[in-house]
PDB file of N, CA and C in Angstrom:
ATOM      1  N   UNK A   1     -98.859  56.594  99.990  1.00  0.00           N
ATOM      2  CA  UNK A   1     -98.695  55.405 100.800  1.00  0.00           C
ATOM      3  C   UNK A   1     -99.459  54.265 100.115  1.00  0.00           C
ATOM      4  N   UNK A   2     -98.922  53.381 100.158  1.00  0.00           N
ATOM      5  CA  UNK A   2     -99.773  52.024  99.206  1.00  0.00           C
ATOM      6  C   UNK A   2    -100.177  51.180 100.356  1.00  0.00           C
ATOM      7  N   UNK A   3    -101.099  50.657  99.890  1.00  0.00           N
ATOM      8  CA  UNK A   3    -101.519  49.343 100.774  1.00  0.00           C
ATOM      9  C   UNK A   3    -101.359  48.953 101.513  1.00  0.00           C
ATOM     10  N   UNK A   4     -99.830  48.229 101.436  1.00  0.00           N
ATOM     11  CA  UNK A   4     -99.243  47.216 102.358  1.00  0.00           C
ATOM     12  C   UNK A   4     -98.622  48.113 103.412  1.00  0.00           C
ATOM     13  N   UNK A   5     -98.454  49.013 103.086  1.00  0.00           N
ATOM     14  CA  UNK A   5     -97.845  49.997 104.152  1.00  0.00           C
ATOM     15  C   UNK A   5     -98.545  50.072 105.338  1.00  0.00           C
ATOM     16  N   UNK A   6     -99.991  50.458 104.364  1.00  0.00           N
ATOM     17  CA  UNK A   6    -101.024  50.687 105.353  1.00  0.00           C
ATOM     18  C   UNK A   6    -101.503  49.569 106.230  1.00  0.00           C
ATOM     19  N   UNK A   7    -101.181  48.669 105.937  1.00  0.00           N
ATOM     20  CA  UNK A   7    -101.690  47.433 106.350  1.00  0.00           C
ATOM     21  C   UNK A   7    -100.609  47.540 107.748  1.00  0.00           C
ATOM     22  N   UNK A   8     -99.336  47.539 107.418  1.00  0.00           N
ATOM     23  CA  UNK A   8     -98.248  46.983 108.671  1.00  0.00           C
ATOM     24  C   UNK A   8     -98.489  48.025 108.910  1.00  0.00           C
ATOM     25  N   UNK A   9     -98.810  49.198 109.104  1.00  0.00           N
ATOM     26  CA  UNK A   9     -99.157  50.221 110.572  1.00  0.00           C
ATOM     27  C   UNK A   9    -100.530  50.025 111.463  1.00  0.00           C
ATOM     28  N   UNK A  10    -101.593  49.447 110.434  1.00  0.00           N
ATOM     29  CA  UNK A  10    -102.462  48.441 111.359  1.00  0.00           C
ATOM     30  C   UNK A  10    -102.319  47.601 111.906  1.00  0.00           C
ATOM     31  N   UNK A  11    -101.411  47.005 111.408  1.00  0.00           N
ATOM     32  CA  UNK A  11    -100.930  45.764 112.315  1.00  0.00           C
ATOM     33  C   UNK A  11    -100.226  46.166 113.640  1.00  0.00           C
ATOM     34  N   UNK A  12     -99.109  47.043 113.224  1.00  0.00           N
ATOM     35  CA  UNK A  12     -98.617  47.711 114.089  1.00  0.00           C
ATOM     36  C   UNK A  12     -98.960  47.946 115.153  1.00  0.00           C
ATOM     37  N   UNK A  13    -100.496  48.789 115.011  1.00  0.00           N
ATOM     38  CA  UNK A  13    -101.163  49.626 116.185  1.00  0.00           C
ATOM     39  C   UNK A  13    -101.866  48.843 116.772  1.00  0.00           C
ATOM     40  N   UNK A  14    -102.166  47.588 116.009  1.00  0.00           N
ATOM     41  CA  UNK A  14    -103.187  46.624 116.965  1.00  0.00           C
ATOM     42  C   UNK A  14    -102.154  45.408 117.981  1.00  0.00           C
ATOM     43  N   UNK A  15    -101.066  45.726 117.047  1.00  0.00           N
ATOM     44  CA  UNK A  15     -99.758  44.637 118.127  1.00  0.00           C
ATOM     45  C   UNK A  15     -99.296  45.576 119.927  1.00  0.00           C
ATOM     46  N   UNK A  16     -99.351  46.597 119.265  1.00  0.00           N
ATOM     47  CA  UNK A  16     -99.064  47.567 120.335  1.00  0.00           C
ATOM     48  C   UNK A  16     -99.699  47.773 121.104  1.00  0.00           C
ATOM     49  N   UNK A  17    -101.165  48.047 120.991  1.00  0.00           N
ATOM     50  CA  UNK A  17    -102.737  47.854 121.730  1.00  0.00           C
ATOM     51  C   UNK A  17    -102.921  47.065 122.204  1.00  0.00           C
ATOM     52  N   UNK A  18    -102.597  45.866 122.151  1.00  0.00           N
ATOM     53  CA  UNK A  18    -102.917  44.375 122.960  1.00  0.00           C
ATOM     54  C   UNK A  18    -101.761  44.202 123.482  1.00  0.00           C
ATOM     55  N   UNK A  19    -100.614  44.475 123.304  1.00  0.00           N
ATOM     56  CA  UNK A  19    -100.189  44.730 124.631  1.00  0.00           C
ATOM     57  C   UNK A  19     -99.877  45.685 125.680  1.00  0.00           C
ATOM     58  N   UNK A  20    -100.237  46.706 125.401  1.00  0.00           N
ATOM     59  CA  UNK A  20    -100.849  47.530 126.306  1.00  0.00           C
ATOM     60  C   UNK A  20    -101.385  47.080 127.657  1.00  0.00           C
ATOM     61  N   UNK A  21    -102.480  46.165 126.545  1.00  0.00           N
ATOM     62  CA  UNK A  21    -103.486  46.226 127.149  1.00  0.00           C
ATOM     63  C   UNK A  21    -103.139  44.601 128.024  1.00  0.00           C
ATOM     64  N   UNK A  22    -102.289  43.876 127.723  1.00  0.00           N
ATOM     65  CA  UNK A  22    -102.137  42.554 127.915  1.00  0.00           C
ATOM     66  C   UNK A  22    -101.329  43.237 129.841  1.00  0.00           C
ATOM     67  N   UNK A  23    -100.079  43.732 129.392  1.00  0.00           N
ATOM     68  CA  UNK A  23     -99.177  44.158 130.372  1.00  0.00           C
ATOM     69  C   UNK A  23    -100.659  45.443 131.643  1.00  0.00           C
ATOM     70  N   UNK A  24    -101.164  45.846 131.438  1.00  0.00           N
ATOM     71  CA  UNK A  24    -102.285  46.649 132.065  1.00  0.00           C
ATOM     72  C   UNK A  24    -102.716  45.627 132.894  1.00  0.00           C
ATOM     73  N   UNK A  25    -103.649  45.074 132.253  1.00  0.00           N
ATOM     74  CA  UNK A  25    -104.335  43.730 133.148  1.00  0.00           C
ATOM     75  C   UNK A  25    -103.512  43.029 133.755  1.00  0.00           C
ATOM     76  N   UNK A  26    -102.361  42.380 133.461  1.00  0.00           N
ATOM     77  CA  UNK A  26    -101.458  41.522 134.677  1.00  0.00           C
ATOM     78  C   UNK A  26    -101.125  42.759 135.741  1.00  0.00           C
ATOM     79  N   UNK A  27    -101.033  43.830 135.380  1.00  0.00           N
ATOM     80  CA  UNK A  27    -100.681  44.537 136.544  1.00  0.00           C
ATOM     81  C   UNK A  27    -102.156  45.276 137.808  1.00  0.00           C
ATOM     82  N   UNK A  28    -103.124  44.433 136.727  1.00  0.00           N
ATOM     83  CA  UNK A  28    -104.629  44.890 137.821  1.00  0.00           C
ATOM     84  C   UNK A  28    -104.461  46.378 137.856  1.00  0.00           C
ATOM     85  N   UNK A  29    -104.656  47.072 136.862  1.00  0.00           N
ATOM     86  CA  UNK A  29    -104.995  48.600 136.453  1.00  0.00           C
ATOM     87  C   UNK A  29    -105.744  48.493 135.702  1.00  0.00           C
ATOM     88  N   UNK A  30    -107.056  49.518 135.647  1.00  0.00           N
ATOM     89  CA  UNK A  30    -108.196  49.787 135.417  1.00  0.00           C
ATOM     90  C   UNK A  30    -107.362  50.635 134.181  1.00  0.00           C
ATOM     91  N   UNK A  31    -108.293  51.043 132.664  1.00  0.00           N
ATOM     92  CA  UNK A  31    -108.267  51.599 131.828  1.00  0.00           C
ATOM     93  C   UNK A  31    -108.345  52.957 132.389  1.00  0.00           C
ATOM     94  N   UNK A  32    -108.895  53.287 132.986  1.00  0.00           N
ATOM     95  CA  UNK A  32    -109.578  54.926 133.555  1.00  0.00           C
ATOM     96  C   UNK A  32    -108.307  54.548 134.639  1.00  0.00           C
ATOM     97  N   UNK A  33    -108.163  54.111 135.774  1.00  0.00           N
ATOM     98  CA  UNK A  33    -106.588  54.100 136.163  1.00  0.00           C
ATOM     99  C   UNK A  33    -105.163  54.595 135.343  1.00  0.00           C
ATOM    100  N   UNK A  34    -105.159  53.616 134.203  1.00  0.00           N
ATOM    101  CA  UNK A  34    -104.106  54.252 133.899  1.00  0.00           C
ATOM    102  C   UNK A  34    -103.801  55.600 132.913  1.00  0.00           C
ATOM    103  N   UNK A  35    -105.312  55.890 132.535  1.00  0.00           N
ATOM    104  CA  UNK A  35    -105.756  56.796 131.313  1.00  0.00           C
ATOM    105  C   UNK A  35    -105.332  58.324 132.352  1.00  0.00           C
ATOM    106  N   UNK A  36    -105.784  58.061 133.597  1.00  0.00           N
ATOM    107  CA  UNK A  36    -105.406  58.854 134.741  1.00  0.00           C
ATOM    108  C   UNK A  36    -104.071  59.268 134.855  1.00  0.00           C
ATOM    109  N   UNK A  37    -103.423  58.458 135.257  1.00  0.00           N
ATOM    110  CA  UNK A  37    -101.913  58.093 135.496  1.00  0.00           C
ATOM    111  C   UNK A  37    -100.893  58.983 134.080  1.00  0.00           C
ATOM    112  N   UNK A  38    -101.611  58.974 133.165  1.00  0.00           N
ATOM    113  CA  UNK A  38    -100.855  59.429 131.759  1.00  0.00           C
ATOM    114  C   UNK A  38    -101.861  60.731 131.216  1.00  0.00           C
ATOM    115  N   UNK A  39    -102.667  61.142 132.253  1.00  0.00           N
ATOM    116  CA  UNK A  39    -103.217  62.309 131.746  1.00  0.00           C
ATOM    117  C   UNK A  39    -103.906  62.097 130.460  1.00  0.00           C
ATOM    118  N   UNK A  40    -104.871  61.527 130.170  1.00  0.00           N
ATOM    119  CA  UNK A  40    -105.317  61.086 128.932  1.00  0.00           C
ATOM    120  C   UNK A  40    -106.509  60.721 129.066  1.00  0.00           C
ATOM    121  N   UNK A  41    -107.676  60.790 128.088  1.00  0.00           N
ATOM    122  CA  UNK A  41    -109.184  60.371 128.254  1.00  0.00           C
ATOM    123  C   UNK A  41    -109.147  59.132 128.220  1.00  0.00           C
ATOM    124  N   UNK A  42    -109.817  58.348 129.027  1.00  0.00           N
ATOM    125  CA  UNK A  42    -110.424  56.867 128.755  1.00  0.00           C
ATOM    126  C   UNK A  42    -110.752  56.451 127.368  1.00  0.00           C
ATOM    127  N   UNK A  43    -111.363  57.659 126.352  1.00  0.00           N
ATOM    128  CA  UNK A  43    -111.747  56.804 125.668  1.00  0.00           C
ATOM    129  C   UNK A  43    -110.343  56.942 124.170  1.00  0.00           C
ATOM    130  N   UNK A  44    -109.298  57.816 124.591  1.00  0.00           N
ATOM    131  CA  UNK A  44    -108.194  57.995 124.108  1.00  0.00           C
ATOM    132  C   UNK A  44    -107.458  56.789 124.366  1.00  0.00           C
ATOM    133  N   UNK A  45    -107.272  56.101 125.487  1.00  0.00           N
ATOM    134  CA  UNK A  45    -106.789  55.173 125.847  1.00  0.00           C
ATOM    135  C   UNK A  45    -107.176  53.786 124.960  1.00  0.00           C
ATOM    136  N   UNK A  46    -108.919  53.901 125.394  1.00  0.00           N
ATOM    137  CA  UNK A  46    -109.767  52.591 124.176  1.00  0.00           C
ATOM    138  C   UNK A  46    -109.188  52.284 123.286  1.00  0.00           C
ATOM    139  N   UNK A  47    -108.986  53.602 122.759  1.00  0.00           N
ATOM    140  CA  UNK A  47    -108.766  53.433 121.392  1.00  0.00           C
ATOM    141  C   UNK A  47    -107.416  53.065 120.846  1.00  0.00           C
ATOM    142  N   UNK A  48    -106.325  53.078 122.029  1.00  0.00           N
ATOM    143  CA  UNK A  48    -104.839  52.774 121.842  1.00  0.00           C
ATOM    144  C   UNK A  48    -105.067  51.669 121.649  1.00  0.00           C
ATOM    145  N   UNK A  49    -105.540  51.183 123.120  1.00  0.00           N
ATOM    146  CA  UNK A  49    -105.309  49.288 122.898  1.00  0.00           C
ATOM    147  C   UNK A  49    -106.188  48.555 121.946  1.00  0.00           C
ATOM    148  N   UNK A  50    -107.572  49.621 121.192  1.00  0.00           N
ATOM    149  CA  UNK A  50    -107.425  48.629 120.447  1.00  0.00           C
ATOM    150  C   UNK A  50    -107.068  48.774 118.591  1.00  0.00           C
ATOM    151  N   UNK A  51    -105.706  49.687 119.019  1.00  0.00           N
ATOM    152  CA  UNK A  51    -105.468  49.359 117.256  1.00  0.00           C
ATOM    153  C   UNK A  51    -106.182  50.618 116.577  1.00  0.00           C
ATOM    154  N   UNK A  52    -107.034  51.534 116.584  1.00  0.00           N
ATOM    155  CA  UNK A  52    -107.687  52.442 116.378  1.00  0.00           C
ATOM    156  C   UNK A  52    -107.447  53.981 116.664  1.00  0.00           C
ATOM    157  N   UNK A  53    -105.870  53.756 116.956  1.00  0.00           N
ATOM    158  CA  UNK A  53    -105.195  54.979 117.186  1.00  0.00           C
ATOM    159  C   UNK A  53    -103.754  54.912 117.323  1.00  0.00           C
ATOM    160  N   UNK A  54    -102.681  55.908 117.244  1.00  0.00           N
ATOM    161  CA  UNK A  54    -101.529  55.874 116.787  1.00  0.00           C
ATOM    162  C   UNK A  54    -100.699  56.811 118.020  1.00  0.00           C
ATOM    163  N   UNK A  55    -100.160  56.854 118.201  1.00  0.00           N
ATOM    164  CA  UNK A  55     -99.351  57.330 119.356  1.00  0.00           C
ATOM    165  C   UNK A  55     -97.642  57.887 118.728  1.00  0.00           C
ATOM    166  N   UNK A  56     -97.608  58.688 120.072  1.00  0.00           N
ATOM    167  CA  UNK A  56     -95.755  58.901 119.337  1.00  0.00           C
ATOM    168  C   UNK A  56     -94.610  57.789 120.514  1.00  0.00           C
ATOM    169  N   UNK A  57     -93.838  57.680 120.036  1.00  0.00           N
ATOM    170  CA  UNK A  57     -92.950  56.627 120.860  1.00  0.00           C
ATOM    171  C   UNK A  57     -92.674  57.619 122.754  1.00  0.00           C
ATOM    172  N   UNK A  58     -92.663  58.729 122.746  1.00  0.00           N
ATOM    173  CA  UNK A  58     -92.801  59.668 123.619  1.00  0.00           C
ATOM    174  C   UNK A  58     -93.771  58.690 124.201  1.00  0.00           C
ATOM    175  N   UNK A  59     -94.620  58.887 124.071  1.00  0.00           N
ATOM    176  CA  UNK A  59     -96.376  58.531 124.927  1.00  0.00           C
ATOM    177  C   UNK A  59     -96.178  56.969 125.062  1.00  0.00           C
ATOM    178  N   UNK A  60     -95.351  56.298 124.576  1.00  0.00           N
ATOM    179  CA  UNK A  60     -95.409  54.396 124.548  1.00  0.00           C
ATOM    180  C   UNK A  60     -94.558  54.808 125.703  1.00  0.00           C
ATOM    181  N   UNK A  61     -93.538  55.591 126.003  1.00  0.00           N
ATOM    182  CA  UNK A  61     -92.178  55.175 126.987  1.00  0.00           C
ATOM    183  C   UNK A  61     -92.823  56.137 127.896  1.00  0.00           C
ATOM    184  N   UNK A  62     -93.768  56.558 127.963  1.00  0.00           N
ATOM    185  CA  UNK A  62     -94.645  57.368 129.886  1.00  0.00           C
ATOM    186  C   UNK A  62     -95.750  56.019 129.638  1.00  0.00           C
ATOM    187  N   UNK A  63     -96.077  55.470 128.822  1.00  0.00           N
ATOM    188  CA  UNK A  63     -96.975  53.969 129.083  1.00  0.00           C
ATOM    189  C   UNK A  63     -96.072  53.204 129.514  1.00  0.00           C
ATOM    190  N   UNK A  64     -94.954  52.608 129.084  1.00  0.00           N
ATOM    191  CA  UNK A  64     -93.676  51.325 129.946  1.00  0.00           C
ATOM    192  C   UNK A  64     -93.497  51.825 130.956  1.00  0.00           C
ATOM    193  N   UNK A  65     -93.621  53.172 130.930  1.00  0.00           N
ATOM    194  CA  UNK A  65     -92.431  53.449 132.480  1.00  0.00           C
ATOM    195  C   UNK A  65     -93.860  53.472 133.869  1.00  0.00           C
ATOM    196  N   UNK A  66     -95.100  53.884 133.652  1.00  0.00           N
ATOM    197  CA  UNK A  66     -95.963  53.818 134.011  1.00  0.00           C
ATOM    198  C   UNK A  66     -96.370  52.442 134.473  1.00  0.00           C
ATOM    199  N   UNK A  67     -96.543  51.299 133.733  1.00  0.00           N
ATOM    200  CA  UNK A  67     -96.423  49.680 133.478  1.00  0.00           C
ATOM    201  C   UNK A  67     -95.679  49.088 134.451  1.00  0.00           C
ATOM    202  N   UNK A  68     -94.390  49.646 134.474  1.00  0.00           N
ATOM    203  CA  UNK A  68     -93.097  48.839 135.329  1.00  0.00           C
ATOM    204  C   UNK A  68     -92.678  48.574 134.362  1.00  0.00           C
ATOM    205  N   UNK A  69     -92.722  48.522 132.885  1.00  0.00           N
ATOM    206  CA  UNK A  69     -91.688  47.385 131.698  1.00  0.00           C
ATOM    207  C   UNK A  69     -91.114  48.324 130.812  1.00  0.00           C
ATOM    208  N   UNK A  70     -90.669  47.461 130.165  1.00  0.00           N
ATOM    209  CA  UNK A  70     -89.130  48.240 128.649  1.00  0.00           C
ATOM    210  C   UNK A  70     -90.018  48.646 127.605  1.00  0.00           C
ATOM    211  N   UNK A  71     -89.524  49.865 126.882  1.00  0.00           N
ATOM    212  CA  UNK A  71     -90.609  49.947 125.594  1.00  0.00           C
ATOM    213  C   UNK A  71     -90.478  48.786 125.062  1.00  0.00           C
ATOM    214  N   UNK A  72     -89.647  48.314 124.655  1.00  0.00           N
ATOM    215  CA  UNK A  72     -89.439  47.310 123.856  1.00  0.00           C
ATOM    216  C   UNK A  72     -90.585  46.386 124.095  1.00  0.00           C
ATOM    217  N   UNK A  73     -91.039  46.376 125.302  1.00  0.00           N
ATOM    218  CA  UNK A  73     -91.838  44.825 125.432  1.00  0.00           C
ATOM    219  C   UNK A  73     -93.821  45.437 124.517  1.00  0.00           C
ATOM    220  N   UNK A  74     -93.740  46.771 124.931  1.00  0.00           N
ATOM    221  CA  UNK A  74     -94.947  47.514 124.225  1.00  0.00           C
ATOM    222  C   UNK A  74     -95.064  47.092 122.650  1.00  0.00           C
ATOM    223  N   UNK A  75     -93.305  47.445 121.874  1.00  0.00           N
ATOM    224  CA  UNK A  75     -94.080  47.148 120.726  1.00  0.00           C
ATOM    225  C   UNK A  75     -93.062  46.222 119.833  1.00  0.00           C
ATOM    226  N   UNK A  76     -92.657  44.575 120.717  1.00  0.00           N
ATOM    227  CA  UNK A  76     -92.821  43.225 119.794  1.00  0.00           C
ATOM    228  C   UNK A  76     -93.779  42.899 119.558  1.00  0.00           C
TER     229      UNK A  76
END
């Protein structure tokens, strides 16, 4: 894997993480709320939204559907 690769999957994971985390907060859910909700540690969660962990598209679409929203909106 070269560089730049590596680079747009960081980017990736930190575009995906903030909104997570963006769509979470308008909906007034607690991190440990929704870390709950998806069976998952709090600090598993941390680490989604911020960019510091990688997920399978499985686990993004029980996060949208969890949310109320479309995967799609998780990862523009």
């Amino acid at each position: 894997m070269n560089t730049m690769e590596i680079k747009d999957k960081e980017i990736y994971a930190t575009n995906v993480g903030k909104n997570i985390k963006k769509y979470r907060k308008q909906r007034n859910i607690t991190q440990i709320e929704l870390a709950n909700k998806l069976n998952v540690s709090n600090a598993w969660l941390c680490k989604l939204e911020n960019g510091n962990r990688n997920t399978t598209i499985f686990r993004l679409s029980e996060i949208a559907n969890v949310l109320n929203i479309k995967l799609i909106d998780l990862i523009e």
